[in-house]
Protein backbone atom coordinates (compact mmCIF):
# COMPACT_ATOMS: atom_id res chain seq x y z
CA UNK A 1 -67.88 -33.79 91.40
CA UNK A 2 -70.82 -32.73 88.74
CA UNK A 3 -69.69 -30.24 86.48
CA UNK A 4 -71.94 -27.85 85.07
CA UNK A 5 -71.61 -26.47 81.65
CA UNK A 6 -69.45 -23.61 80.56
CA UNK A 7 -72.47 -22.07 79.35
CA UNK A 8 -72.75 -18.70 77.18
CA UNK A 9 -71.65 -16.36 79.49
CA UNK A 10 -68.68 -17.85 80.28
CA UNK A 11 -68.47 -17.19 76.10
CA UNK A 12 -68.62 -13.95 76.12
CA UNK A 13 -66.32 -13.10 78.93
CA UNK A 14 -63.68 -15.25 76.61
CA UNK A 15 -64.75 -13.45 73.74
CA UNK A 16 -63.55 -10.09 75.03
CA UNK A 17 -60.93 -11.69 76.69
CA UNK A 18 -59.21 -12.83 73.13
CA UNK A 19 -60.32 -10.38 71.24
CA UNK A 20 -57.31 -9.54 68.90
CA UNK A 21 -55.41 -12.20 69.28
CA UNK A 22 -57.39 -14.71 67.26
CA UNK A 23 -58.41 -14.40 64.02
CA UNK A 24 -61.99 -13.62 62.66
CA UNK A 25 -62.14 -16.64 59.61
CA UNK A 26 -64.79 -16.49 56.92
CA UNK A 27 -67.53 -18.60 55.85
CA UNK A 28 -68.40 -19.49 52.86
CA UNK A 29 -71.98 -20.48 51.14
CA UNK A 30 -71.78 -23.91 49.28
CA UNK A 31 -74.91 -24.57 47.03
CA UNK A 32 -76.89 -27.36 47.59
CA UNK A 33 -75.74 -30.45 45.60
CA UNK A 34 -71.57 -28.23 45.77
CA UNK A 35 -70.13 -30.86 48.23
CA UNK A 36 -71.53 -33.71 46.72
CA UNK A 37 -75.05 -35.72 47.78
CA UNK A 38 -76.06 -32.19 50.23
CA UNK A 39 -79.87 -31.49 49.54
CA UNK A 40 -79.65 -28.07 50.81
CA UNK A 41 -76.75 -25.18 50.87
CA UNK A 42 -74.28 -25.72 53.51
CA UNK A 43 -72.40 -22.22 55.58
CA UNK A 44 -68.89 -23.77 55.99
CA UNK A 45 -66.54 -21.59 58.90
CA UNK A 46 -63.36 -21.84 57.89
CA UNK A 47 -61.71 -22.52 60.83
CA UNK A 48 -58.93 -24.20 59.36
CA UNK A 49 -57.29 -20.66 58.47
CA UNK A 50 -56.88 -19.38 61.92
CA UNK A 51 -53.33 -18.99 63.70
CA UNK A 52 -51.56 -22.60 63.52
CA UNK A 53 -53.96 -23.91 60.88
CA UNK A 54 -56.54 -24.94 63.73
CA UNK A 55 -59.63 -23.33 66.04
CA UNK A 56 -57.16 -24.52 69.27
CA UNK A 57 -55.53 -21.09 69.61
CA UNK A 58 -58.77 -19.00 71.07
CA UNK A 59 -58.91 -22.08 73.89
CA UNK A 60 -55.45 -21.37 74.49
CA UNK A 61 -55.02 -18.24 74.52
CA UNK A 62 -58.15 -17.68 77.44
CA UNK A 63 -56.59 -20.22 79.43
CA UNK A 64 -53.43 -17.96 79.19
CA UNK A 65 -55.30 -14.81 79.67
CA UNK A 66 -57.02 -16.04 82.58
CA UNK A 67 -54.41 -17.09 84.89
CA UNK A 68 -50.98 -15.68 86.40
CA UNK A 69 -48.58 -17.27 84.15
CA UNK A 70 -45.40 -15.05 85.02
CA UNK A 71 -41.87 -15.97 84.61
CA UNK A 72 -42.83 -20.47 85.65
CA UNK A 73 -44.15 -20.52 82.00
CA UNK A 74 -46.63 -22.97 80.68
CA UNK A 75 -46.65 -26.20 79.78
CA UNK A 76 -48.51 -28.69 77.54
CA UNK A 77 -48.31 -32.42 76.00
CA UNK A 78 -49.19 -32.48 72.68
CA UNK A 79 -47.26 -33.05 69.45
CA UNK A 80 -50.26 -32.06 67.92
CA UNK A 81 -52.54 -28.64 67.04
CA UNK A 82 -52.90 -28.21 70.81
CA UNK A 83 -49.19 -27.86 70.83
CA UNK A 84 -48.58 -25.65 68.24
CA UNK A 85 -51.65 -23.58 69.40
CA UNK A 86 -49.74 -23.08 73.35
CA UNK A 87 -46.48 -22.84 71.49
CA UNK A 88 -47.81 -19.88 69.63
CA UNK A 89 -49.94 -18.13 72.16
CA UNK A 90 -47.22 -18.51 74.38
CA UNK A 91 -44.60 -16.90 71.94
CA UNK A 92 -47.16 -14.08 71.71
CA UNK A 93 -47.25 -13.35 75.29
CA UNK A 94 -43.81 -13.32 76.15
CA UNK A 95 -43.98 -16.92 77.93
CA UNK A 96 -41.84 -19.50 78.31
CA UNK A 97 -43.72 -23.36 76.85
CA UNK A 98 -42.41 -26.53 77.52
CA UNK A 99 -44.26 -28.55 75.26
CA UNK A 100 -43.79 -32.80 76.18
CA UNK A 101 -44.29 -35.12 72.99
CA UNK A 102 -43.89 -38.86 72.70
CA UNK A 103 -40.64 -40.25 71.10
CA UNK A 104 -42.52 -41.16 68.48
CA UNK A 105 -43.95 -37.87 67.55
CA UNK A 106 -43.06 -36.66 63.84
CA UNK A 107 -39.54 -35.02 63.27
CA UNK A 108 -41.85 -31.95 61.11
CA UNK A 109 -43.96 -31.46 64.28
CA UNK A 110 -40.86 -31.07 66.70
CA UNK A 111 -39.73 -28.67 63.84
CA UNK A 112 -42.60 -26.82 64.17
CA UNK A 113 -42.88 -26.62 67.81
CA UNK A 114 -39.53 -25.24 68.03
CA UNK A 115 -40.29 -22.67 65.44
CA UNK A 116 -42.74 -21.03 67.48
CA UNK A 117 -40.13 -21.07 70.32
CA UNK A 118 -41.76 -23.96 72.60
CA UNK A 119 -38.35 -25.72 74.40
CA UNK A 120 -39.68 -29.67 72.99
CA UNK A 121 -38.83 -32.73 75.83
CA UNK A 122 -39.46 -35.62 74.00
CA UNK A 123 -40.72 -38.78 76.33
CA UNK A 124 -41.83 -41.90 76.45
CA UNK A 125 -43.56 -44.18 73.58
CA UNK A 126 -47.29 -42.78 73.82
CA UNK A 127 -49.19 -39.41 74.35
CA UNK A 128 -50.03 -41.11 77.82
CA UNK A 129 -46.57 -40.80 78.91
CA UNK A 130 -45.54 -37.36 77.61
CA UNK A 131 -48.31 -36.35 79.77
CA UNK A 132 -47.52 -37.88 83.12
CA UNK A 133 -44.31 -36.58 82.84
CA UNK A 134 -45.68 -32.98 81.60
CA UNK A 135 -47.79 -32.93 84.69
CA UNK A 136 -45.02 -33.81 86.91
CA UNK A 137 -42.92 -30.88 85.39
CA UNK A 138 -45.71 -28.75 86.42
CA UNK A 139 -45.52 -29.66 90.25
CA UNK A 140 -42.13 -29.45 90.11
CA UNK A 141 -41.84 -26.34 88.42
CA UNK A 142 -45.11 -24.60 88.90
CA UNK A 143 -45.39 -24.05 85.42
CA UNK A 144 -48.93 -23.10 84.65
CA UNK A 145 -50.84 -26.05 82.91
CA UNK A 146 -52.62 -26.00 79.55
CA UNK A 147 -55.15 -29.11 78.63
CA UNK A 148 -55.58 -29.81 74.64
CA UNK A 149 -59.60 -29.82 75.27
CA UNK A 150 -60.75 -30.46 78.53
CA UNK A 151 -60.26 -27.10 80.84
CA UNK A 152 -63.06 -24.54 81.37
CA UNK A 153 -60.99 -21.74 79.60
CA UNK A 154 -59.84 -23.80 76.76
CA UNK A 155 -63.56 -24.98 76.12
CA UNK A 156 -65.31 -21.31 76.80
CA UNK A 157 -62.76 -19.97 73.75
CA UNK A 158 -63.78 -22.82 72.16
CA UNK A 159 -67.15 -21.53 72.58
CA UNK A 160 -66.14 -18.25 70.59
CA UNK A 161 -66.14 -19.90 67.04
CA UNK A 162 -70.01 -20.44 67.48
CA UNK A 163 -70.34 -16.96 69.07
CA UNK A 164 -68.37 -15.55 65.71
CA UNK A 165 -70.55 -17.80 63.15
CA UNK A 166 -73.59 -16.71 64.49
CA UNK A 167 -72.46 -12.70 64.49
CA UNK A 168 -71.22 -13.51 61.21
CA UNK A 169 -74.15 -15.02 59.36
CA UNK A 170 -76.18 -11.85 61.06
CA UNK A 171 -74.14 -8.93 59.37
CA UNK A 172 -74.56 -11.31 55.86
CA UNK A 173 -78.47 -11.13 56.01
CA UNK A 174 -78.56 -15.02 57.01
CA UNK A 175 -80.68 -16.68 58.81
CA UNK A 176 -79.64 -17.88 61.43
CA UNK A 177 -78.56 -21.84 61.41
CA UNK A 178 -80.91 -24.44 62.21
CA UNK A 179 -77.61 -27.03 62.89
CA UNK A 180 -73.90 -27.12 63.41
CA UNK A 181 -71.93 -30.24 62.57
CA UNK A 182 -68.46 -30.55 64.67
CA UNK A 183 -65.85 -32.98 64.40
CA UNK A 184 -65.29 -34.38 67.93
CA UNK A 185 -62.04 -35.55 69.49
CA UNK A 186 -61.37 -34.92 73.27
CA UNK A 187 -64.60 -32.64 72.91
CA UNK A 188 -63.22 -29.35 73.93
CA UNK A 189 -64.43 -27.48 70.69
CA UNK A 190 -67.67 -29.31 70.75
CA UNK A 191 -68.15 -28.76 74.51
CA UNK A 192 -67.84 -24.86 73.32
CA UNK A 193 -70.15 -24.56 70.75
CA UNK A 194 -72.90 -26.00 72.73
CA UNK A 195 -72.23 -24.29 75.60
CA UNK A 196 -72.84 -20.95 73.50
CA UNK A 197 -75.86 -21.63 71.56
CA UNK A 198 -77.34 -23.46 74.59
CA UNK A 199 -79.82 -25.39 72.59
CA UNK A 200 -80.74 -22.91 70.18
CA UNK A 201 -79.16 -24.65 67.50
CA UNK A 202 -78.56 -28.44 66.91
CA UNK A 203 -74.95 -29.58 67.81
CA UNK A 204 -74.17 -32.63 66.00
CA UNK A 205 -71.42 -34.21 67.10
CA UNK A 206 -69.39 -36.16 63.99
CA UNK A 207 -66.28 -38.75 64.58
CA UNK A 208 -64.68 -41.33 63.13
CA UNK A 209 -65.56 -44.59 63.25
CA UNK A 210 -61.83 -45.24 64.87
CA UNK A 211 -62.22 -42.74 67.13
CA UNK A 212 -65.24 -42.80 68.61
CA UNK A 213 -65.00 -41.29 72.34
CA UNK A 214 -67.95 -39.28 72.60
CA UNK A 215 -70.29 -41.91 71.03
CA UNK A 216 -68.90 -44.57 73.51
CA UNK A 217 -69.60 -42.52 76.20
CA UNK A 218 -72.78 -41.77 75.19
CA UNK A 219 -73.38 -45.67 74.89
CA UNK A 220 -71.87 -46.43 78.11
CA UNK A 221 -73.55 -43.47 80.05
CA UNK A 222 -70.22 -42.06 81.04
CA UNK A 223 -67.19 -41.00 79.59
CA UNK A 224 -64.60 -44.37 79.17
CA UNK A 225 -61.42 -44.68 77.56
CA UNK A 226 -61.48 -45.96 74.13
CA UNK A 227 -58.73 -47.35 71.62
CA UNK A 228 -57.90 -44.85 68.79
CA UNK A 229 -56.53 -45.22 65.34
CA UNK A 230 -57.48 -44.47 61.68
CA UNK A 231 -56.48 -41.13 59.17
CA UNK A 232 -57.72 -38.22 61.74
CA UNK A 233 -56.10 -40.26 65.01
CA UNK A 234 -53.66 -37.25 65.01
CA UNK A 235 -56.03 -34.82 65.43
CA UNK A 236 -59.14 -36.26 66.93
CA UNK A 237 -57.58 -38.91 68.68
CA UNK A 238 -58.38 -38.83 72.09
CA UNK A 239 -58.61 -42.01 74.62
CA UNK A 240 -61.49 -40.42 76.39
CA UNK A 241 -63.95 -37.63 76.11
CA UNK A 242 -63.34 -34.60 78.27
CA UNK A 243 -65.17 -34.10 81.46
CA UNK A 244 -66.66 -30.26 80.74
CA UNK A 245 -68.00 -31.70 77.32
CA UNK A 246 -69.62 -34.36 79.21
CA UNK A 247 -71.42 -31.41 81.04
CA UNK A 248 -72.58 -30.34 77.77
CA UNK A 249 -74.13 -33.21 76.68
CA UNK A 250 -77.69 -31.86 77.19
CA UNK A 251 -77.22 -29.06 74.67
CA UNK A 252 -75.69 -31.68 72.23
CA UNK A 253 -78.35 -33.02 69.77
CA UNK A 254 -77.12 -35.94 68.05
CA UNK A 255 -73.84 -37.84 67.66
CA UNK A 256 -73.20 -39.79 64.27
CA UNK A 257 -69.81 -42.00 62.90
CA UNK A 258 -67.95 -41.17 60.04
CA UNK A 259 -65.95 -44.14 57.84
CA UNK A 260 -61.93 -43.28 56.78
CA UNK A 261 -62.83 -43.40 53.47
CA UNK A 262 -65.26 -40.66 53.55
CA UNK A 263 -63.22 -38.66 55.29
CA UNK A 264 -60.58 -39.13 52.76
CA UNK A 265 -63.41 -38.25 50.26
CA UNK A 266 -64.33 -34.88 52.27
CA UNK A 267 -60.60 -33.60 51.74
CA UNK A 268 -60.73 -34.08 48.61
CA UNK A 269 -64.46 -32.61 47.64
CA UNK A 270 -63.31 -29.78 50.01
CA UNK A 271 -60.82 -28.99 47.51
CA UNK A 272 -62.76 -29.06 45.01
CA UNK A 273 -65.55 -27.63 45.67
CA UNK A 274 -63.34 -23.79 46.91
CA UNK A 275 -59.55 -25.03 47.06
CA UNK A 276 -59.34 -26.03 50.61
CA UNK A 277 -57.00 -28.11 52.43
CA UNK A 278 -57.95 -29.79 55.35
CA UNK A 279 -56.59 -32.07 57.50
CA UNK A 280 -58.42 -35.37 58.11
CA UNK A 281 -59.83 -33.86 61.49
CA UNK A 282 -60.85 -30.62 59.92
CA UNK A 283 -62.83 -32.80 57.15
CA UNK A 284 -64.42 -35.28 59.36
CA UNK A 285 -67.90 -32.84 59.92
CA UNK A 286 -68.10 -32.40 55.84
CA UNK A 287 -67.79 -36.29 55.67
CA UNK A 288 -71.17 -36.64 57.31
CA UNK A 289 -73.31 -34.91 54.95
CA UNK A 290 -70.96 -36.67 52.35
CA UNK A 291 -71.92 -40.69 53.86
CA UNK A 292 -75.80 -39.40 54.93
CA UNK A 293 -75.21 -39.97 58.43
CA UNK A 294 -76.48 -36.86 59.38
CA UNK A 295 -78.84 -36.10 56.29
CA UNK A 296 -81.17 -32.43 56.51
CA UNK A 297 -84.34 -31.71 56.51
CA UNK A 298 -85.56 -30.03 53.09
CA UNK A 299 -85.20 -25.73 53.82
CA UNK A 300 -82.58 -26.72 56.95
CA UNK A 301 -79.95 -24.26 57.41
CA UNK A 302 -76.67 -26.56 58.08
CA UNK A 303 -72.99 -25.17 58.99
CA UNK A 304 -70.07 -27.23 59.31
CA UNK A 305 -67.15 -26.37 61.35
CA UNK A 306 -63.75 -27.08 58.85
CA UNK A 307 -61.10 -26.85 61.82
CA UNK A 308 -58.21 -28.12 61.31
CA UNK A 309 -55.48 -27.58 58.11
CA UNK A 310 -52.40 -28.90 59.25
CA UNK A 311 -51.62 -32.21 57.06
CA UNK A 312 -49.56 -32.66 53.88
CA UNK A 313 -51.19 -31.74 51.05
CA UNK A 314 -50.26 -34.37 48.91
CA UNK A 315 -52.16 -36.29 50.88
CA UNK A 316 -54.95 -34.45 49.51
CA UNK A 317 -54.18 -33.34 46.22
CA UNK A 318 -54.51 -35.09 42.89
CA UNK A 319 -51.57 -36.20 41.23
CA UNK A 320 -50.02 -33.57 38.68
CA UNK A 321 -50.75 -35.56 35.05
C-alpha cells in the first residue's frame, strides 16, 4: 500500500486536538560563532523541556485522543522516551499502560516507567521481542496500540513542534526559517515536521553514523533494516525507518551523518553555550553544524530541534575541580 503524507492539515487538527496537554517550549537565539564553527545565528527549540524530557508526548497524546481507548488500556514497547511519553499521557487520561521492555532494559528506566503508573512486563533479550509480545497482548486484550514513531497520529503531533516554532518565531519579529535540522531515529518526529511545512522550509534530516536508518533507506530506495549501536542508540536507535516518514521523503531536503564524538561534543557546547542538558539524541542535530556536515549559506536562517533530555548528566558535565 502507498502511503501518502500526513501533511499539514492533519497538523492542525492534532494541534487543537493536544492543545493543553503539551507544553509550549522556548527557543532561544544563539549568535553566530555561540555553538562553536556556526557562520550564522542558530533559533534552537527547546524541545528537550517538554513533559518526560522529550517532543514524544504531543505524538502520544493524539494517538490517545484520537481513538476509543476505554477501560482495555494502551499499550506500548519501549524502555525508552516513547515509553515514558505513553506512560505519562496515559496517567493523564485516566488509562491503564502496559508498557513491554527487554530484560535488558535499565533498572532507572523501569523505575521511571512505574513512576508514571505504566504496569512494566519485562521480555525477552531485545526491543524486537518486547514488541512481538506487546503486540500479541494487544490481540489478546484489545488494548489500544501506541507505535514509538511510525503511526499517523503519533507523526501528525509530531508535526506540532514545527507548527509551534514557526508561530513562535512570528510573535518574536523573526523571520521565518530558511532550514530545520532534526535528529532522525524511527523518523516519526521528522516525518512531522515535514509534513507541516510541506516544503516551505528545508528539513534536514541528521543521524548518527551508527544509526543510520533513514540514510540507508534513502541509499537503498526503500526503507531496510539496519544494525544500530553507538552513544544516541537509546534514543535514535531504530532498526528501520518508519513507513509514514518514508511518505515524507519528498518534503525532506537533505539527509547528512553525524560521528559519536561530535555528538559527545554537541552536549557539551550545548551546555555551555545556555546550560542545557541533552541527551545524545537531543544533541545529534547541533552536532551537524558542529562537524560541517550540514554547513549554511551566509544570511541563512537555521533552527535546530534539541529533543530529547533524558541522560545522566554526568555524562555531560565537566568534572567538579
Amino acid at each position: 500500500m502507498v502511503l501518502h503524507p500526513v501533511g499539514p492539515d492533519l497538523v492542525e487538527q492534532a494541534a487543537a486536538r493536544i492543545e493543553g496537554r503539551v507544553r509550549v517550549t522556548p527557543v532561544v537565539r544563539i549568535e553566530a560563532g555561540g555553538l562553536g564553527p556556526t557562520p550564522v545565528p542558530v533559533i534552537l527549540k527547546l524541545e528537550l523541556l517538554q513533559h518526560t524530557g522529550s517532543f514524544k508526548p504531543r505524538g502520544i497524546f493524539n494517538r490517545l485522543l484520537s481513538v476509543e481507548v476505554g477501560n482495555k488500556g494502551v499499550v506500548a514497547a519501549s524502555g525508552g522516551n516513547a515509553g515514558l511519553a505513553v506512560a505519562y499521557a496515559a496517567r493523564e487520561l485516566g488509562y491503564h499502560a502496559t508498557i513491554f521492555v527487554p530484560e535488558t532494559a535499565p533498572a532507572i528506566k523501569v523505575t521511571r516507567l512505574r513512576g508514571y503508573g505504566a504496569e512494566v512486563r519485562q521480555v525477552g533479550a531485545t526491543y524486537a521481542e518486547a514488541l512481538a509480545a506487546a503486540q500479541e497482548h494487544a490481540l489478546r486484550s484489545g488494548a489500544v496500540t501506541v507505535h514509538a514513531y511510525d503511526q499517523p497520529e503519533v507523526v501528525a503531533g509530531q508535526g506540532t513542534l514545527g507548527r509551534e516554532l514557526e508561530a513562535q518565531l512570528k510573535v518574536l519579529g523573526l523571520a521565518p526559517v530558511d532550514t530545520v535540522l532534526v535528529a532522525v531515529g524511527g523518523g516519526g518526529l521528522i516525518g512531522g515536521i515535514a509534513s507541516w511545512f510541506a516544503g516551505r522550509a528545508r528539513v534536514v534530516a541528521v543521524e548518527p553514523l551508527a544509526c543510520p536508518t533513514y540514510a540507508s533507506a534513502l541509499a537503498s530506495r526503500e526503507p531496510v533494516d539496519v544494525e544500530v549501536s553507538g552513544r544516541a542508540a537509546d534514543s535514535l536507535g531504530a532498526q528501520r525507518i518508519g513507513e509514514w516518514c518514508w511518505a515524507a521523503r519528498d518534503w525532506i531536503a537533505d539527509s547528512v551523518l553525524v560521528a559519536d564524538d561530535v555528538i559527545s561534543e554537541a552536549q557539551r557546547r550545548l551546555w555551555e553555550s545556555c546550560r542545557v542538558i541533552a541527551e545524545p539524541g537531543g544533541a545529534t542535530a547541533v552536532a551537524a553544524l558542529i562537524a560541517g556536515a550540514y554547513v549554511p549559506q551566509p544570511e541563512e536562517r537555521v533552527a535546530v530541534i534539541v529533543c530529547g533530555a533524558n541522560t545522566d548528566p554526568a555524562d555531560v558535565l565537566p568534572p567538579p575541580h
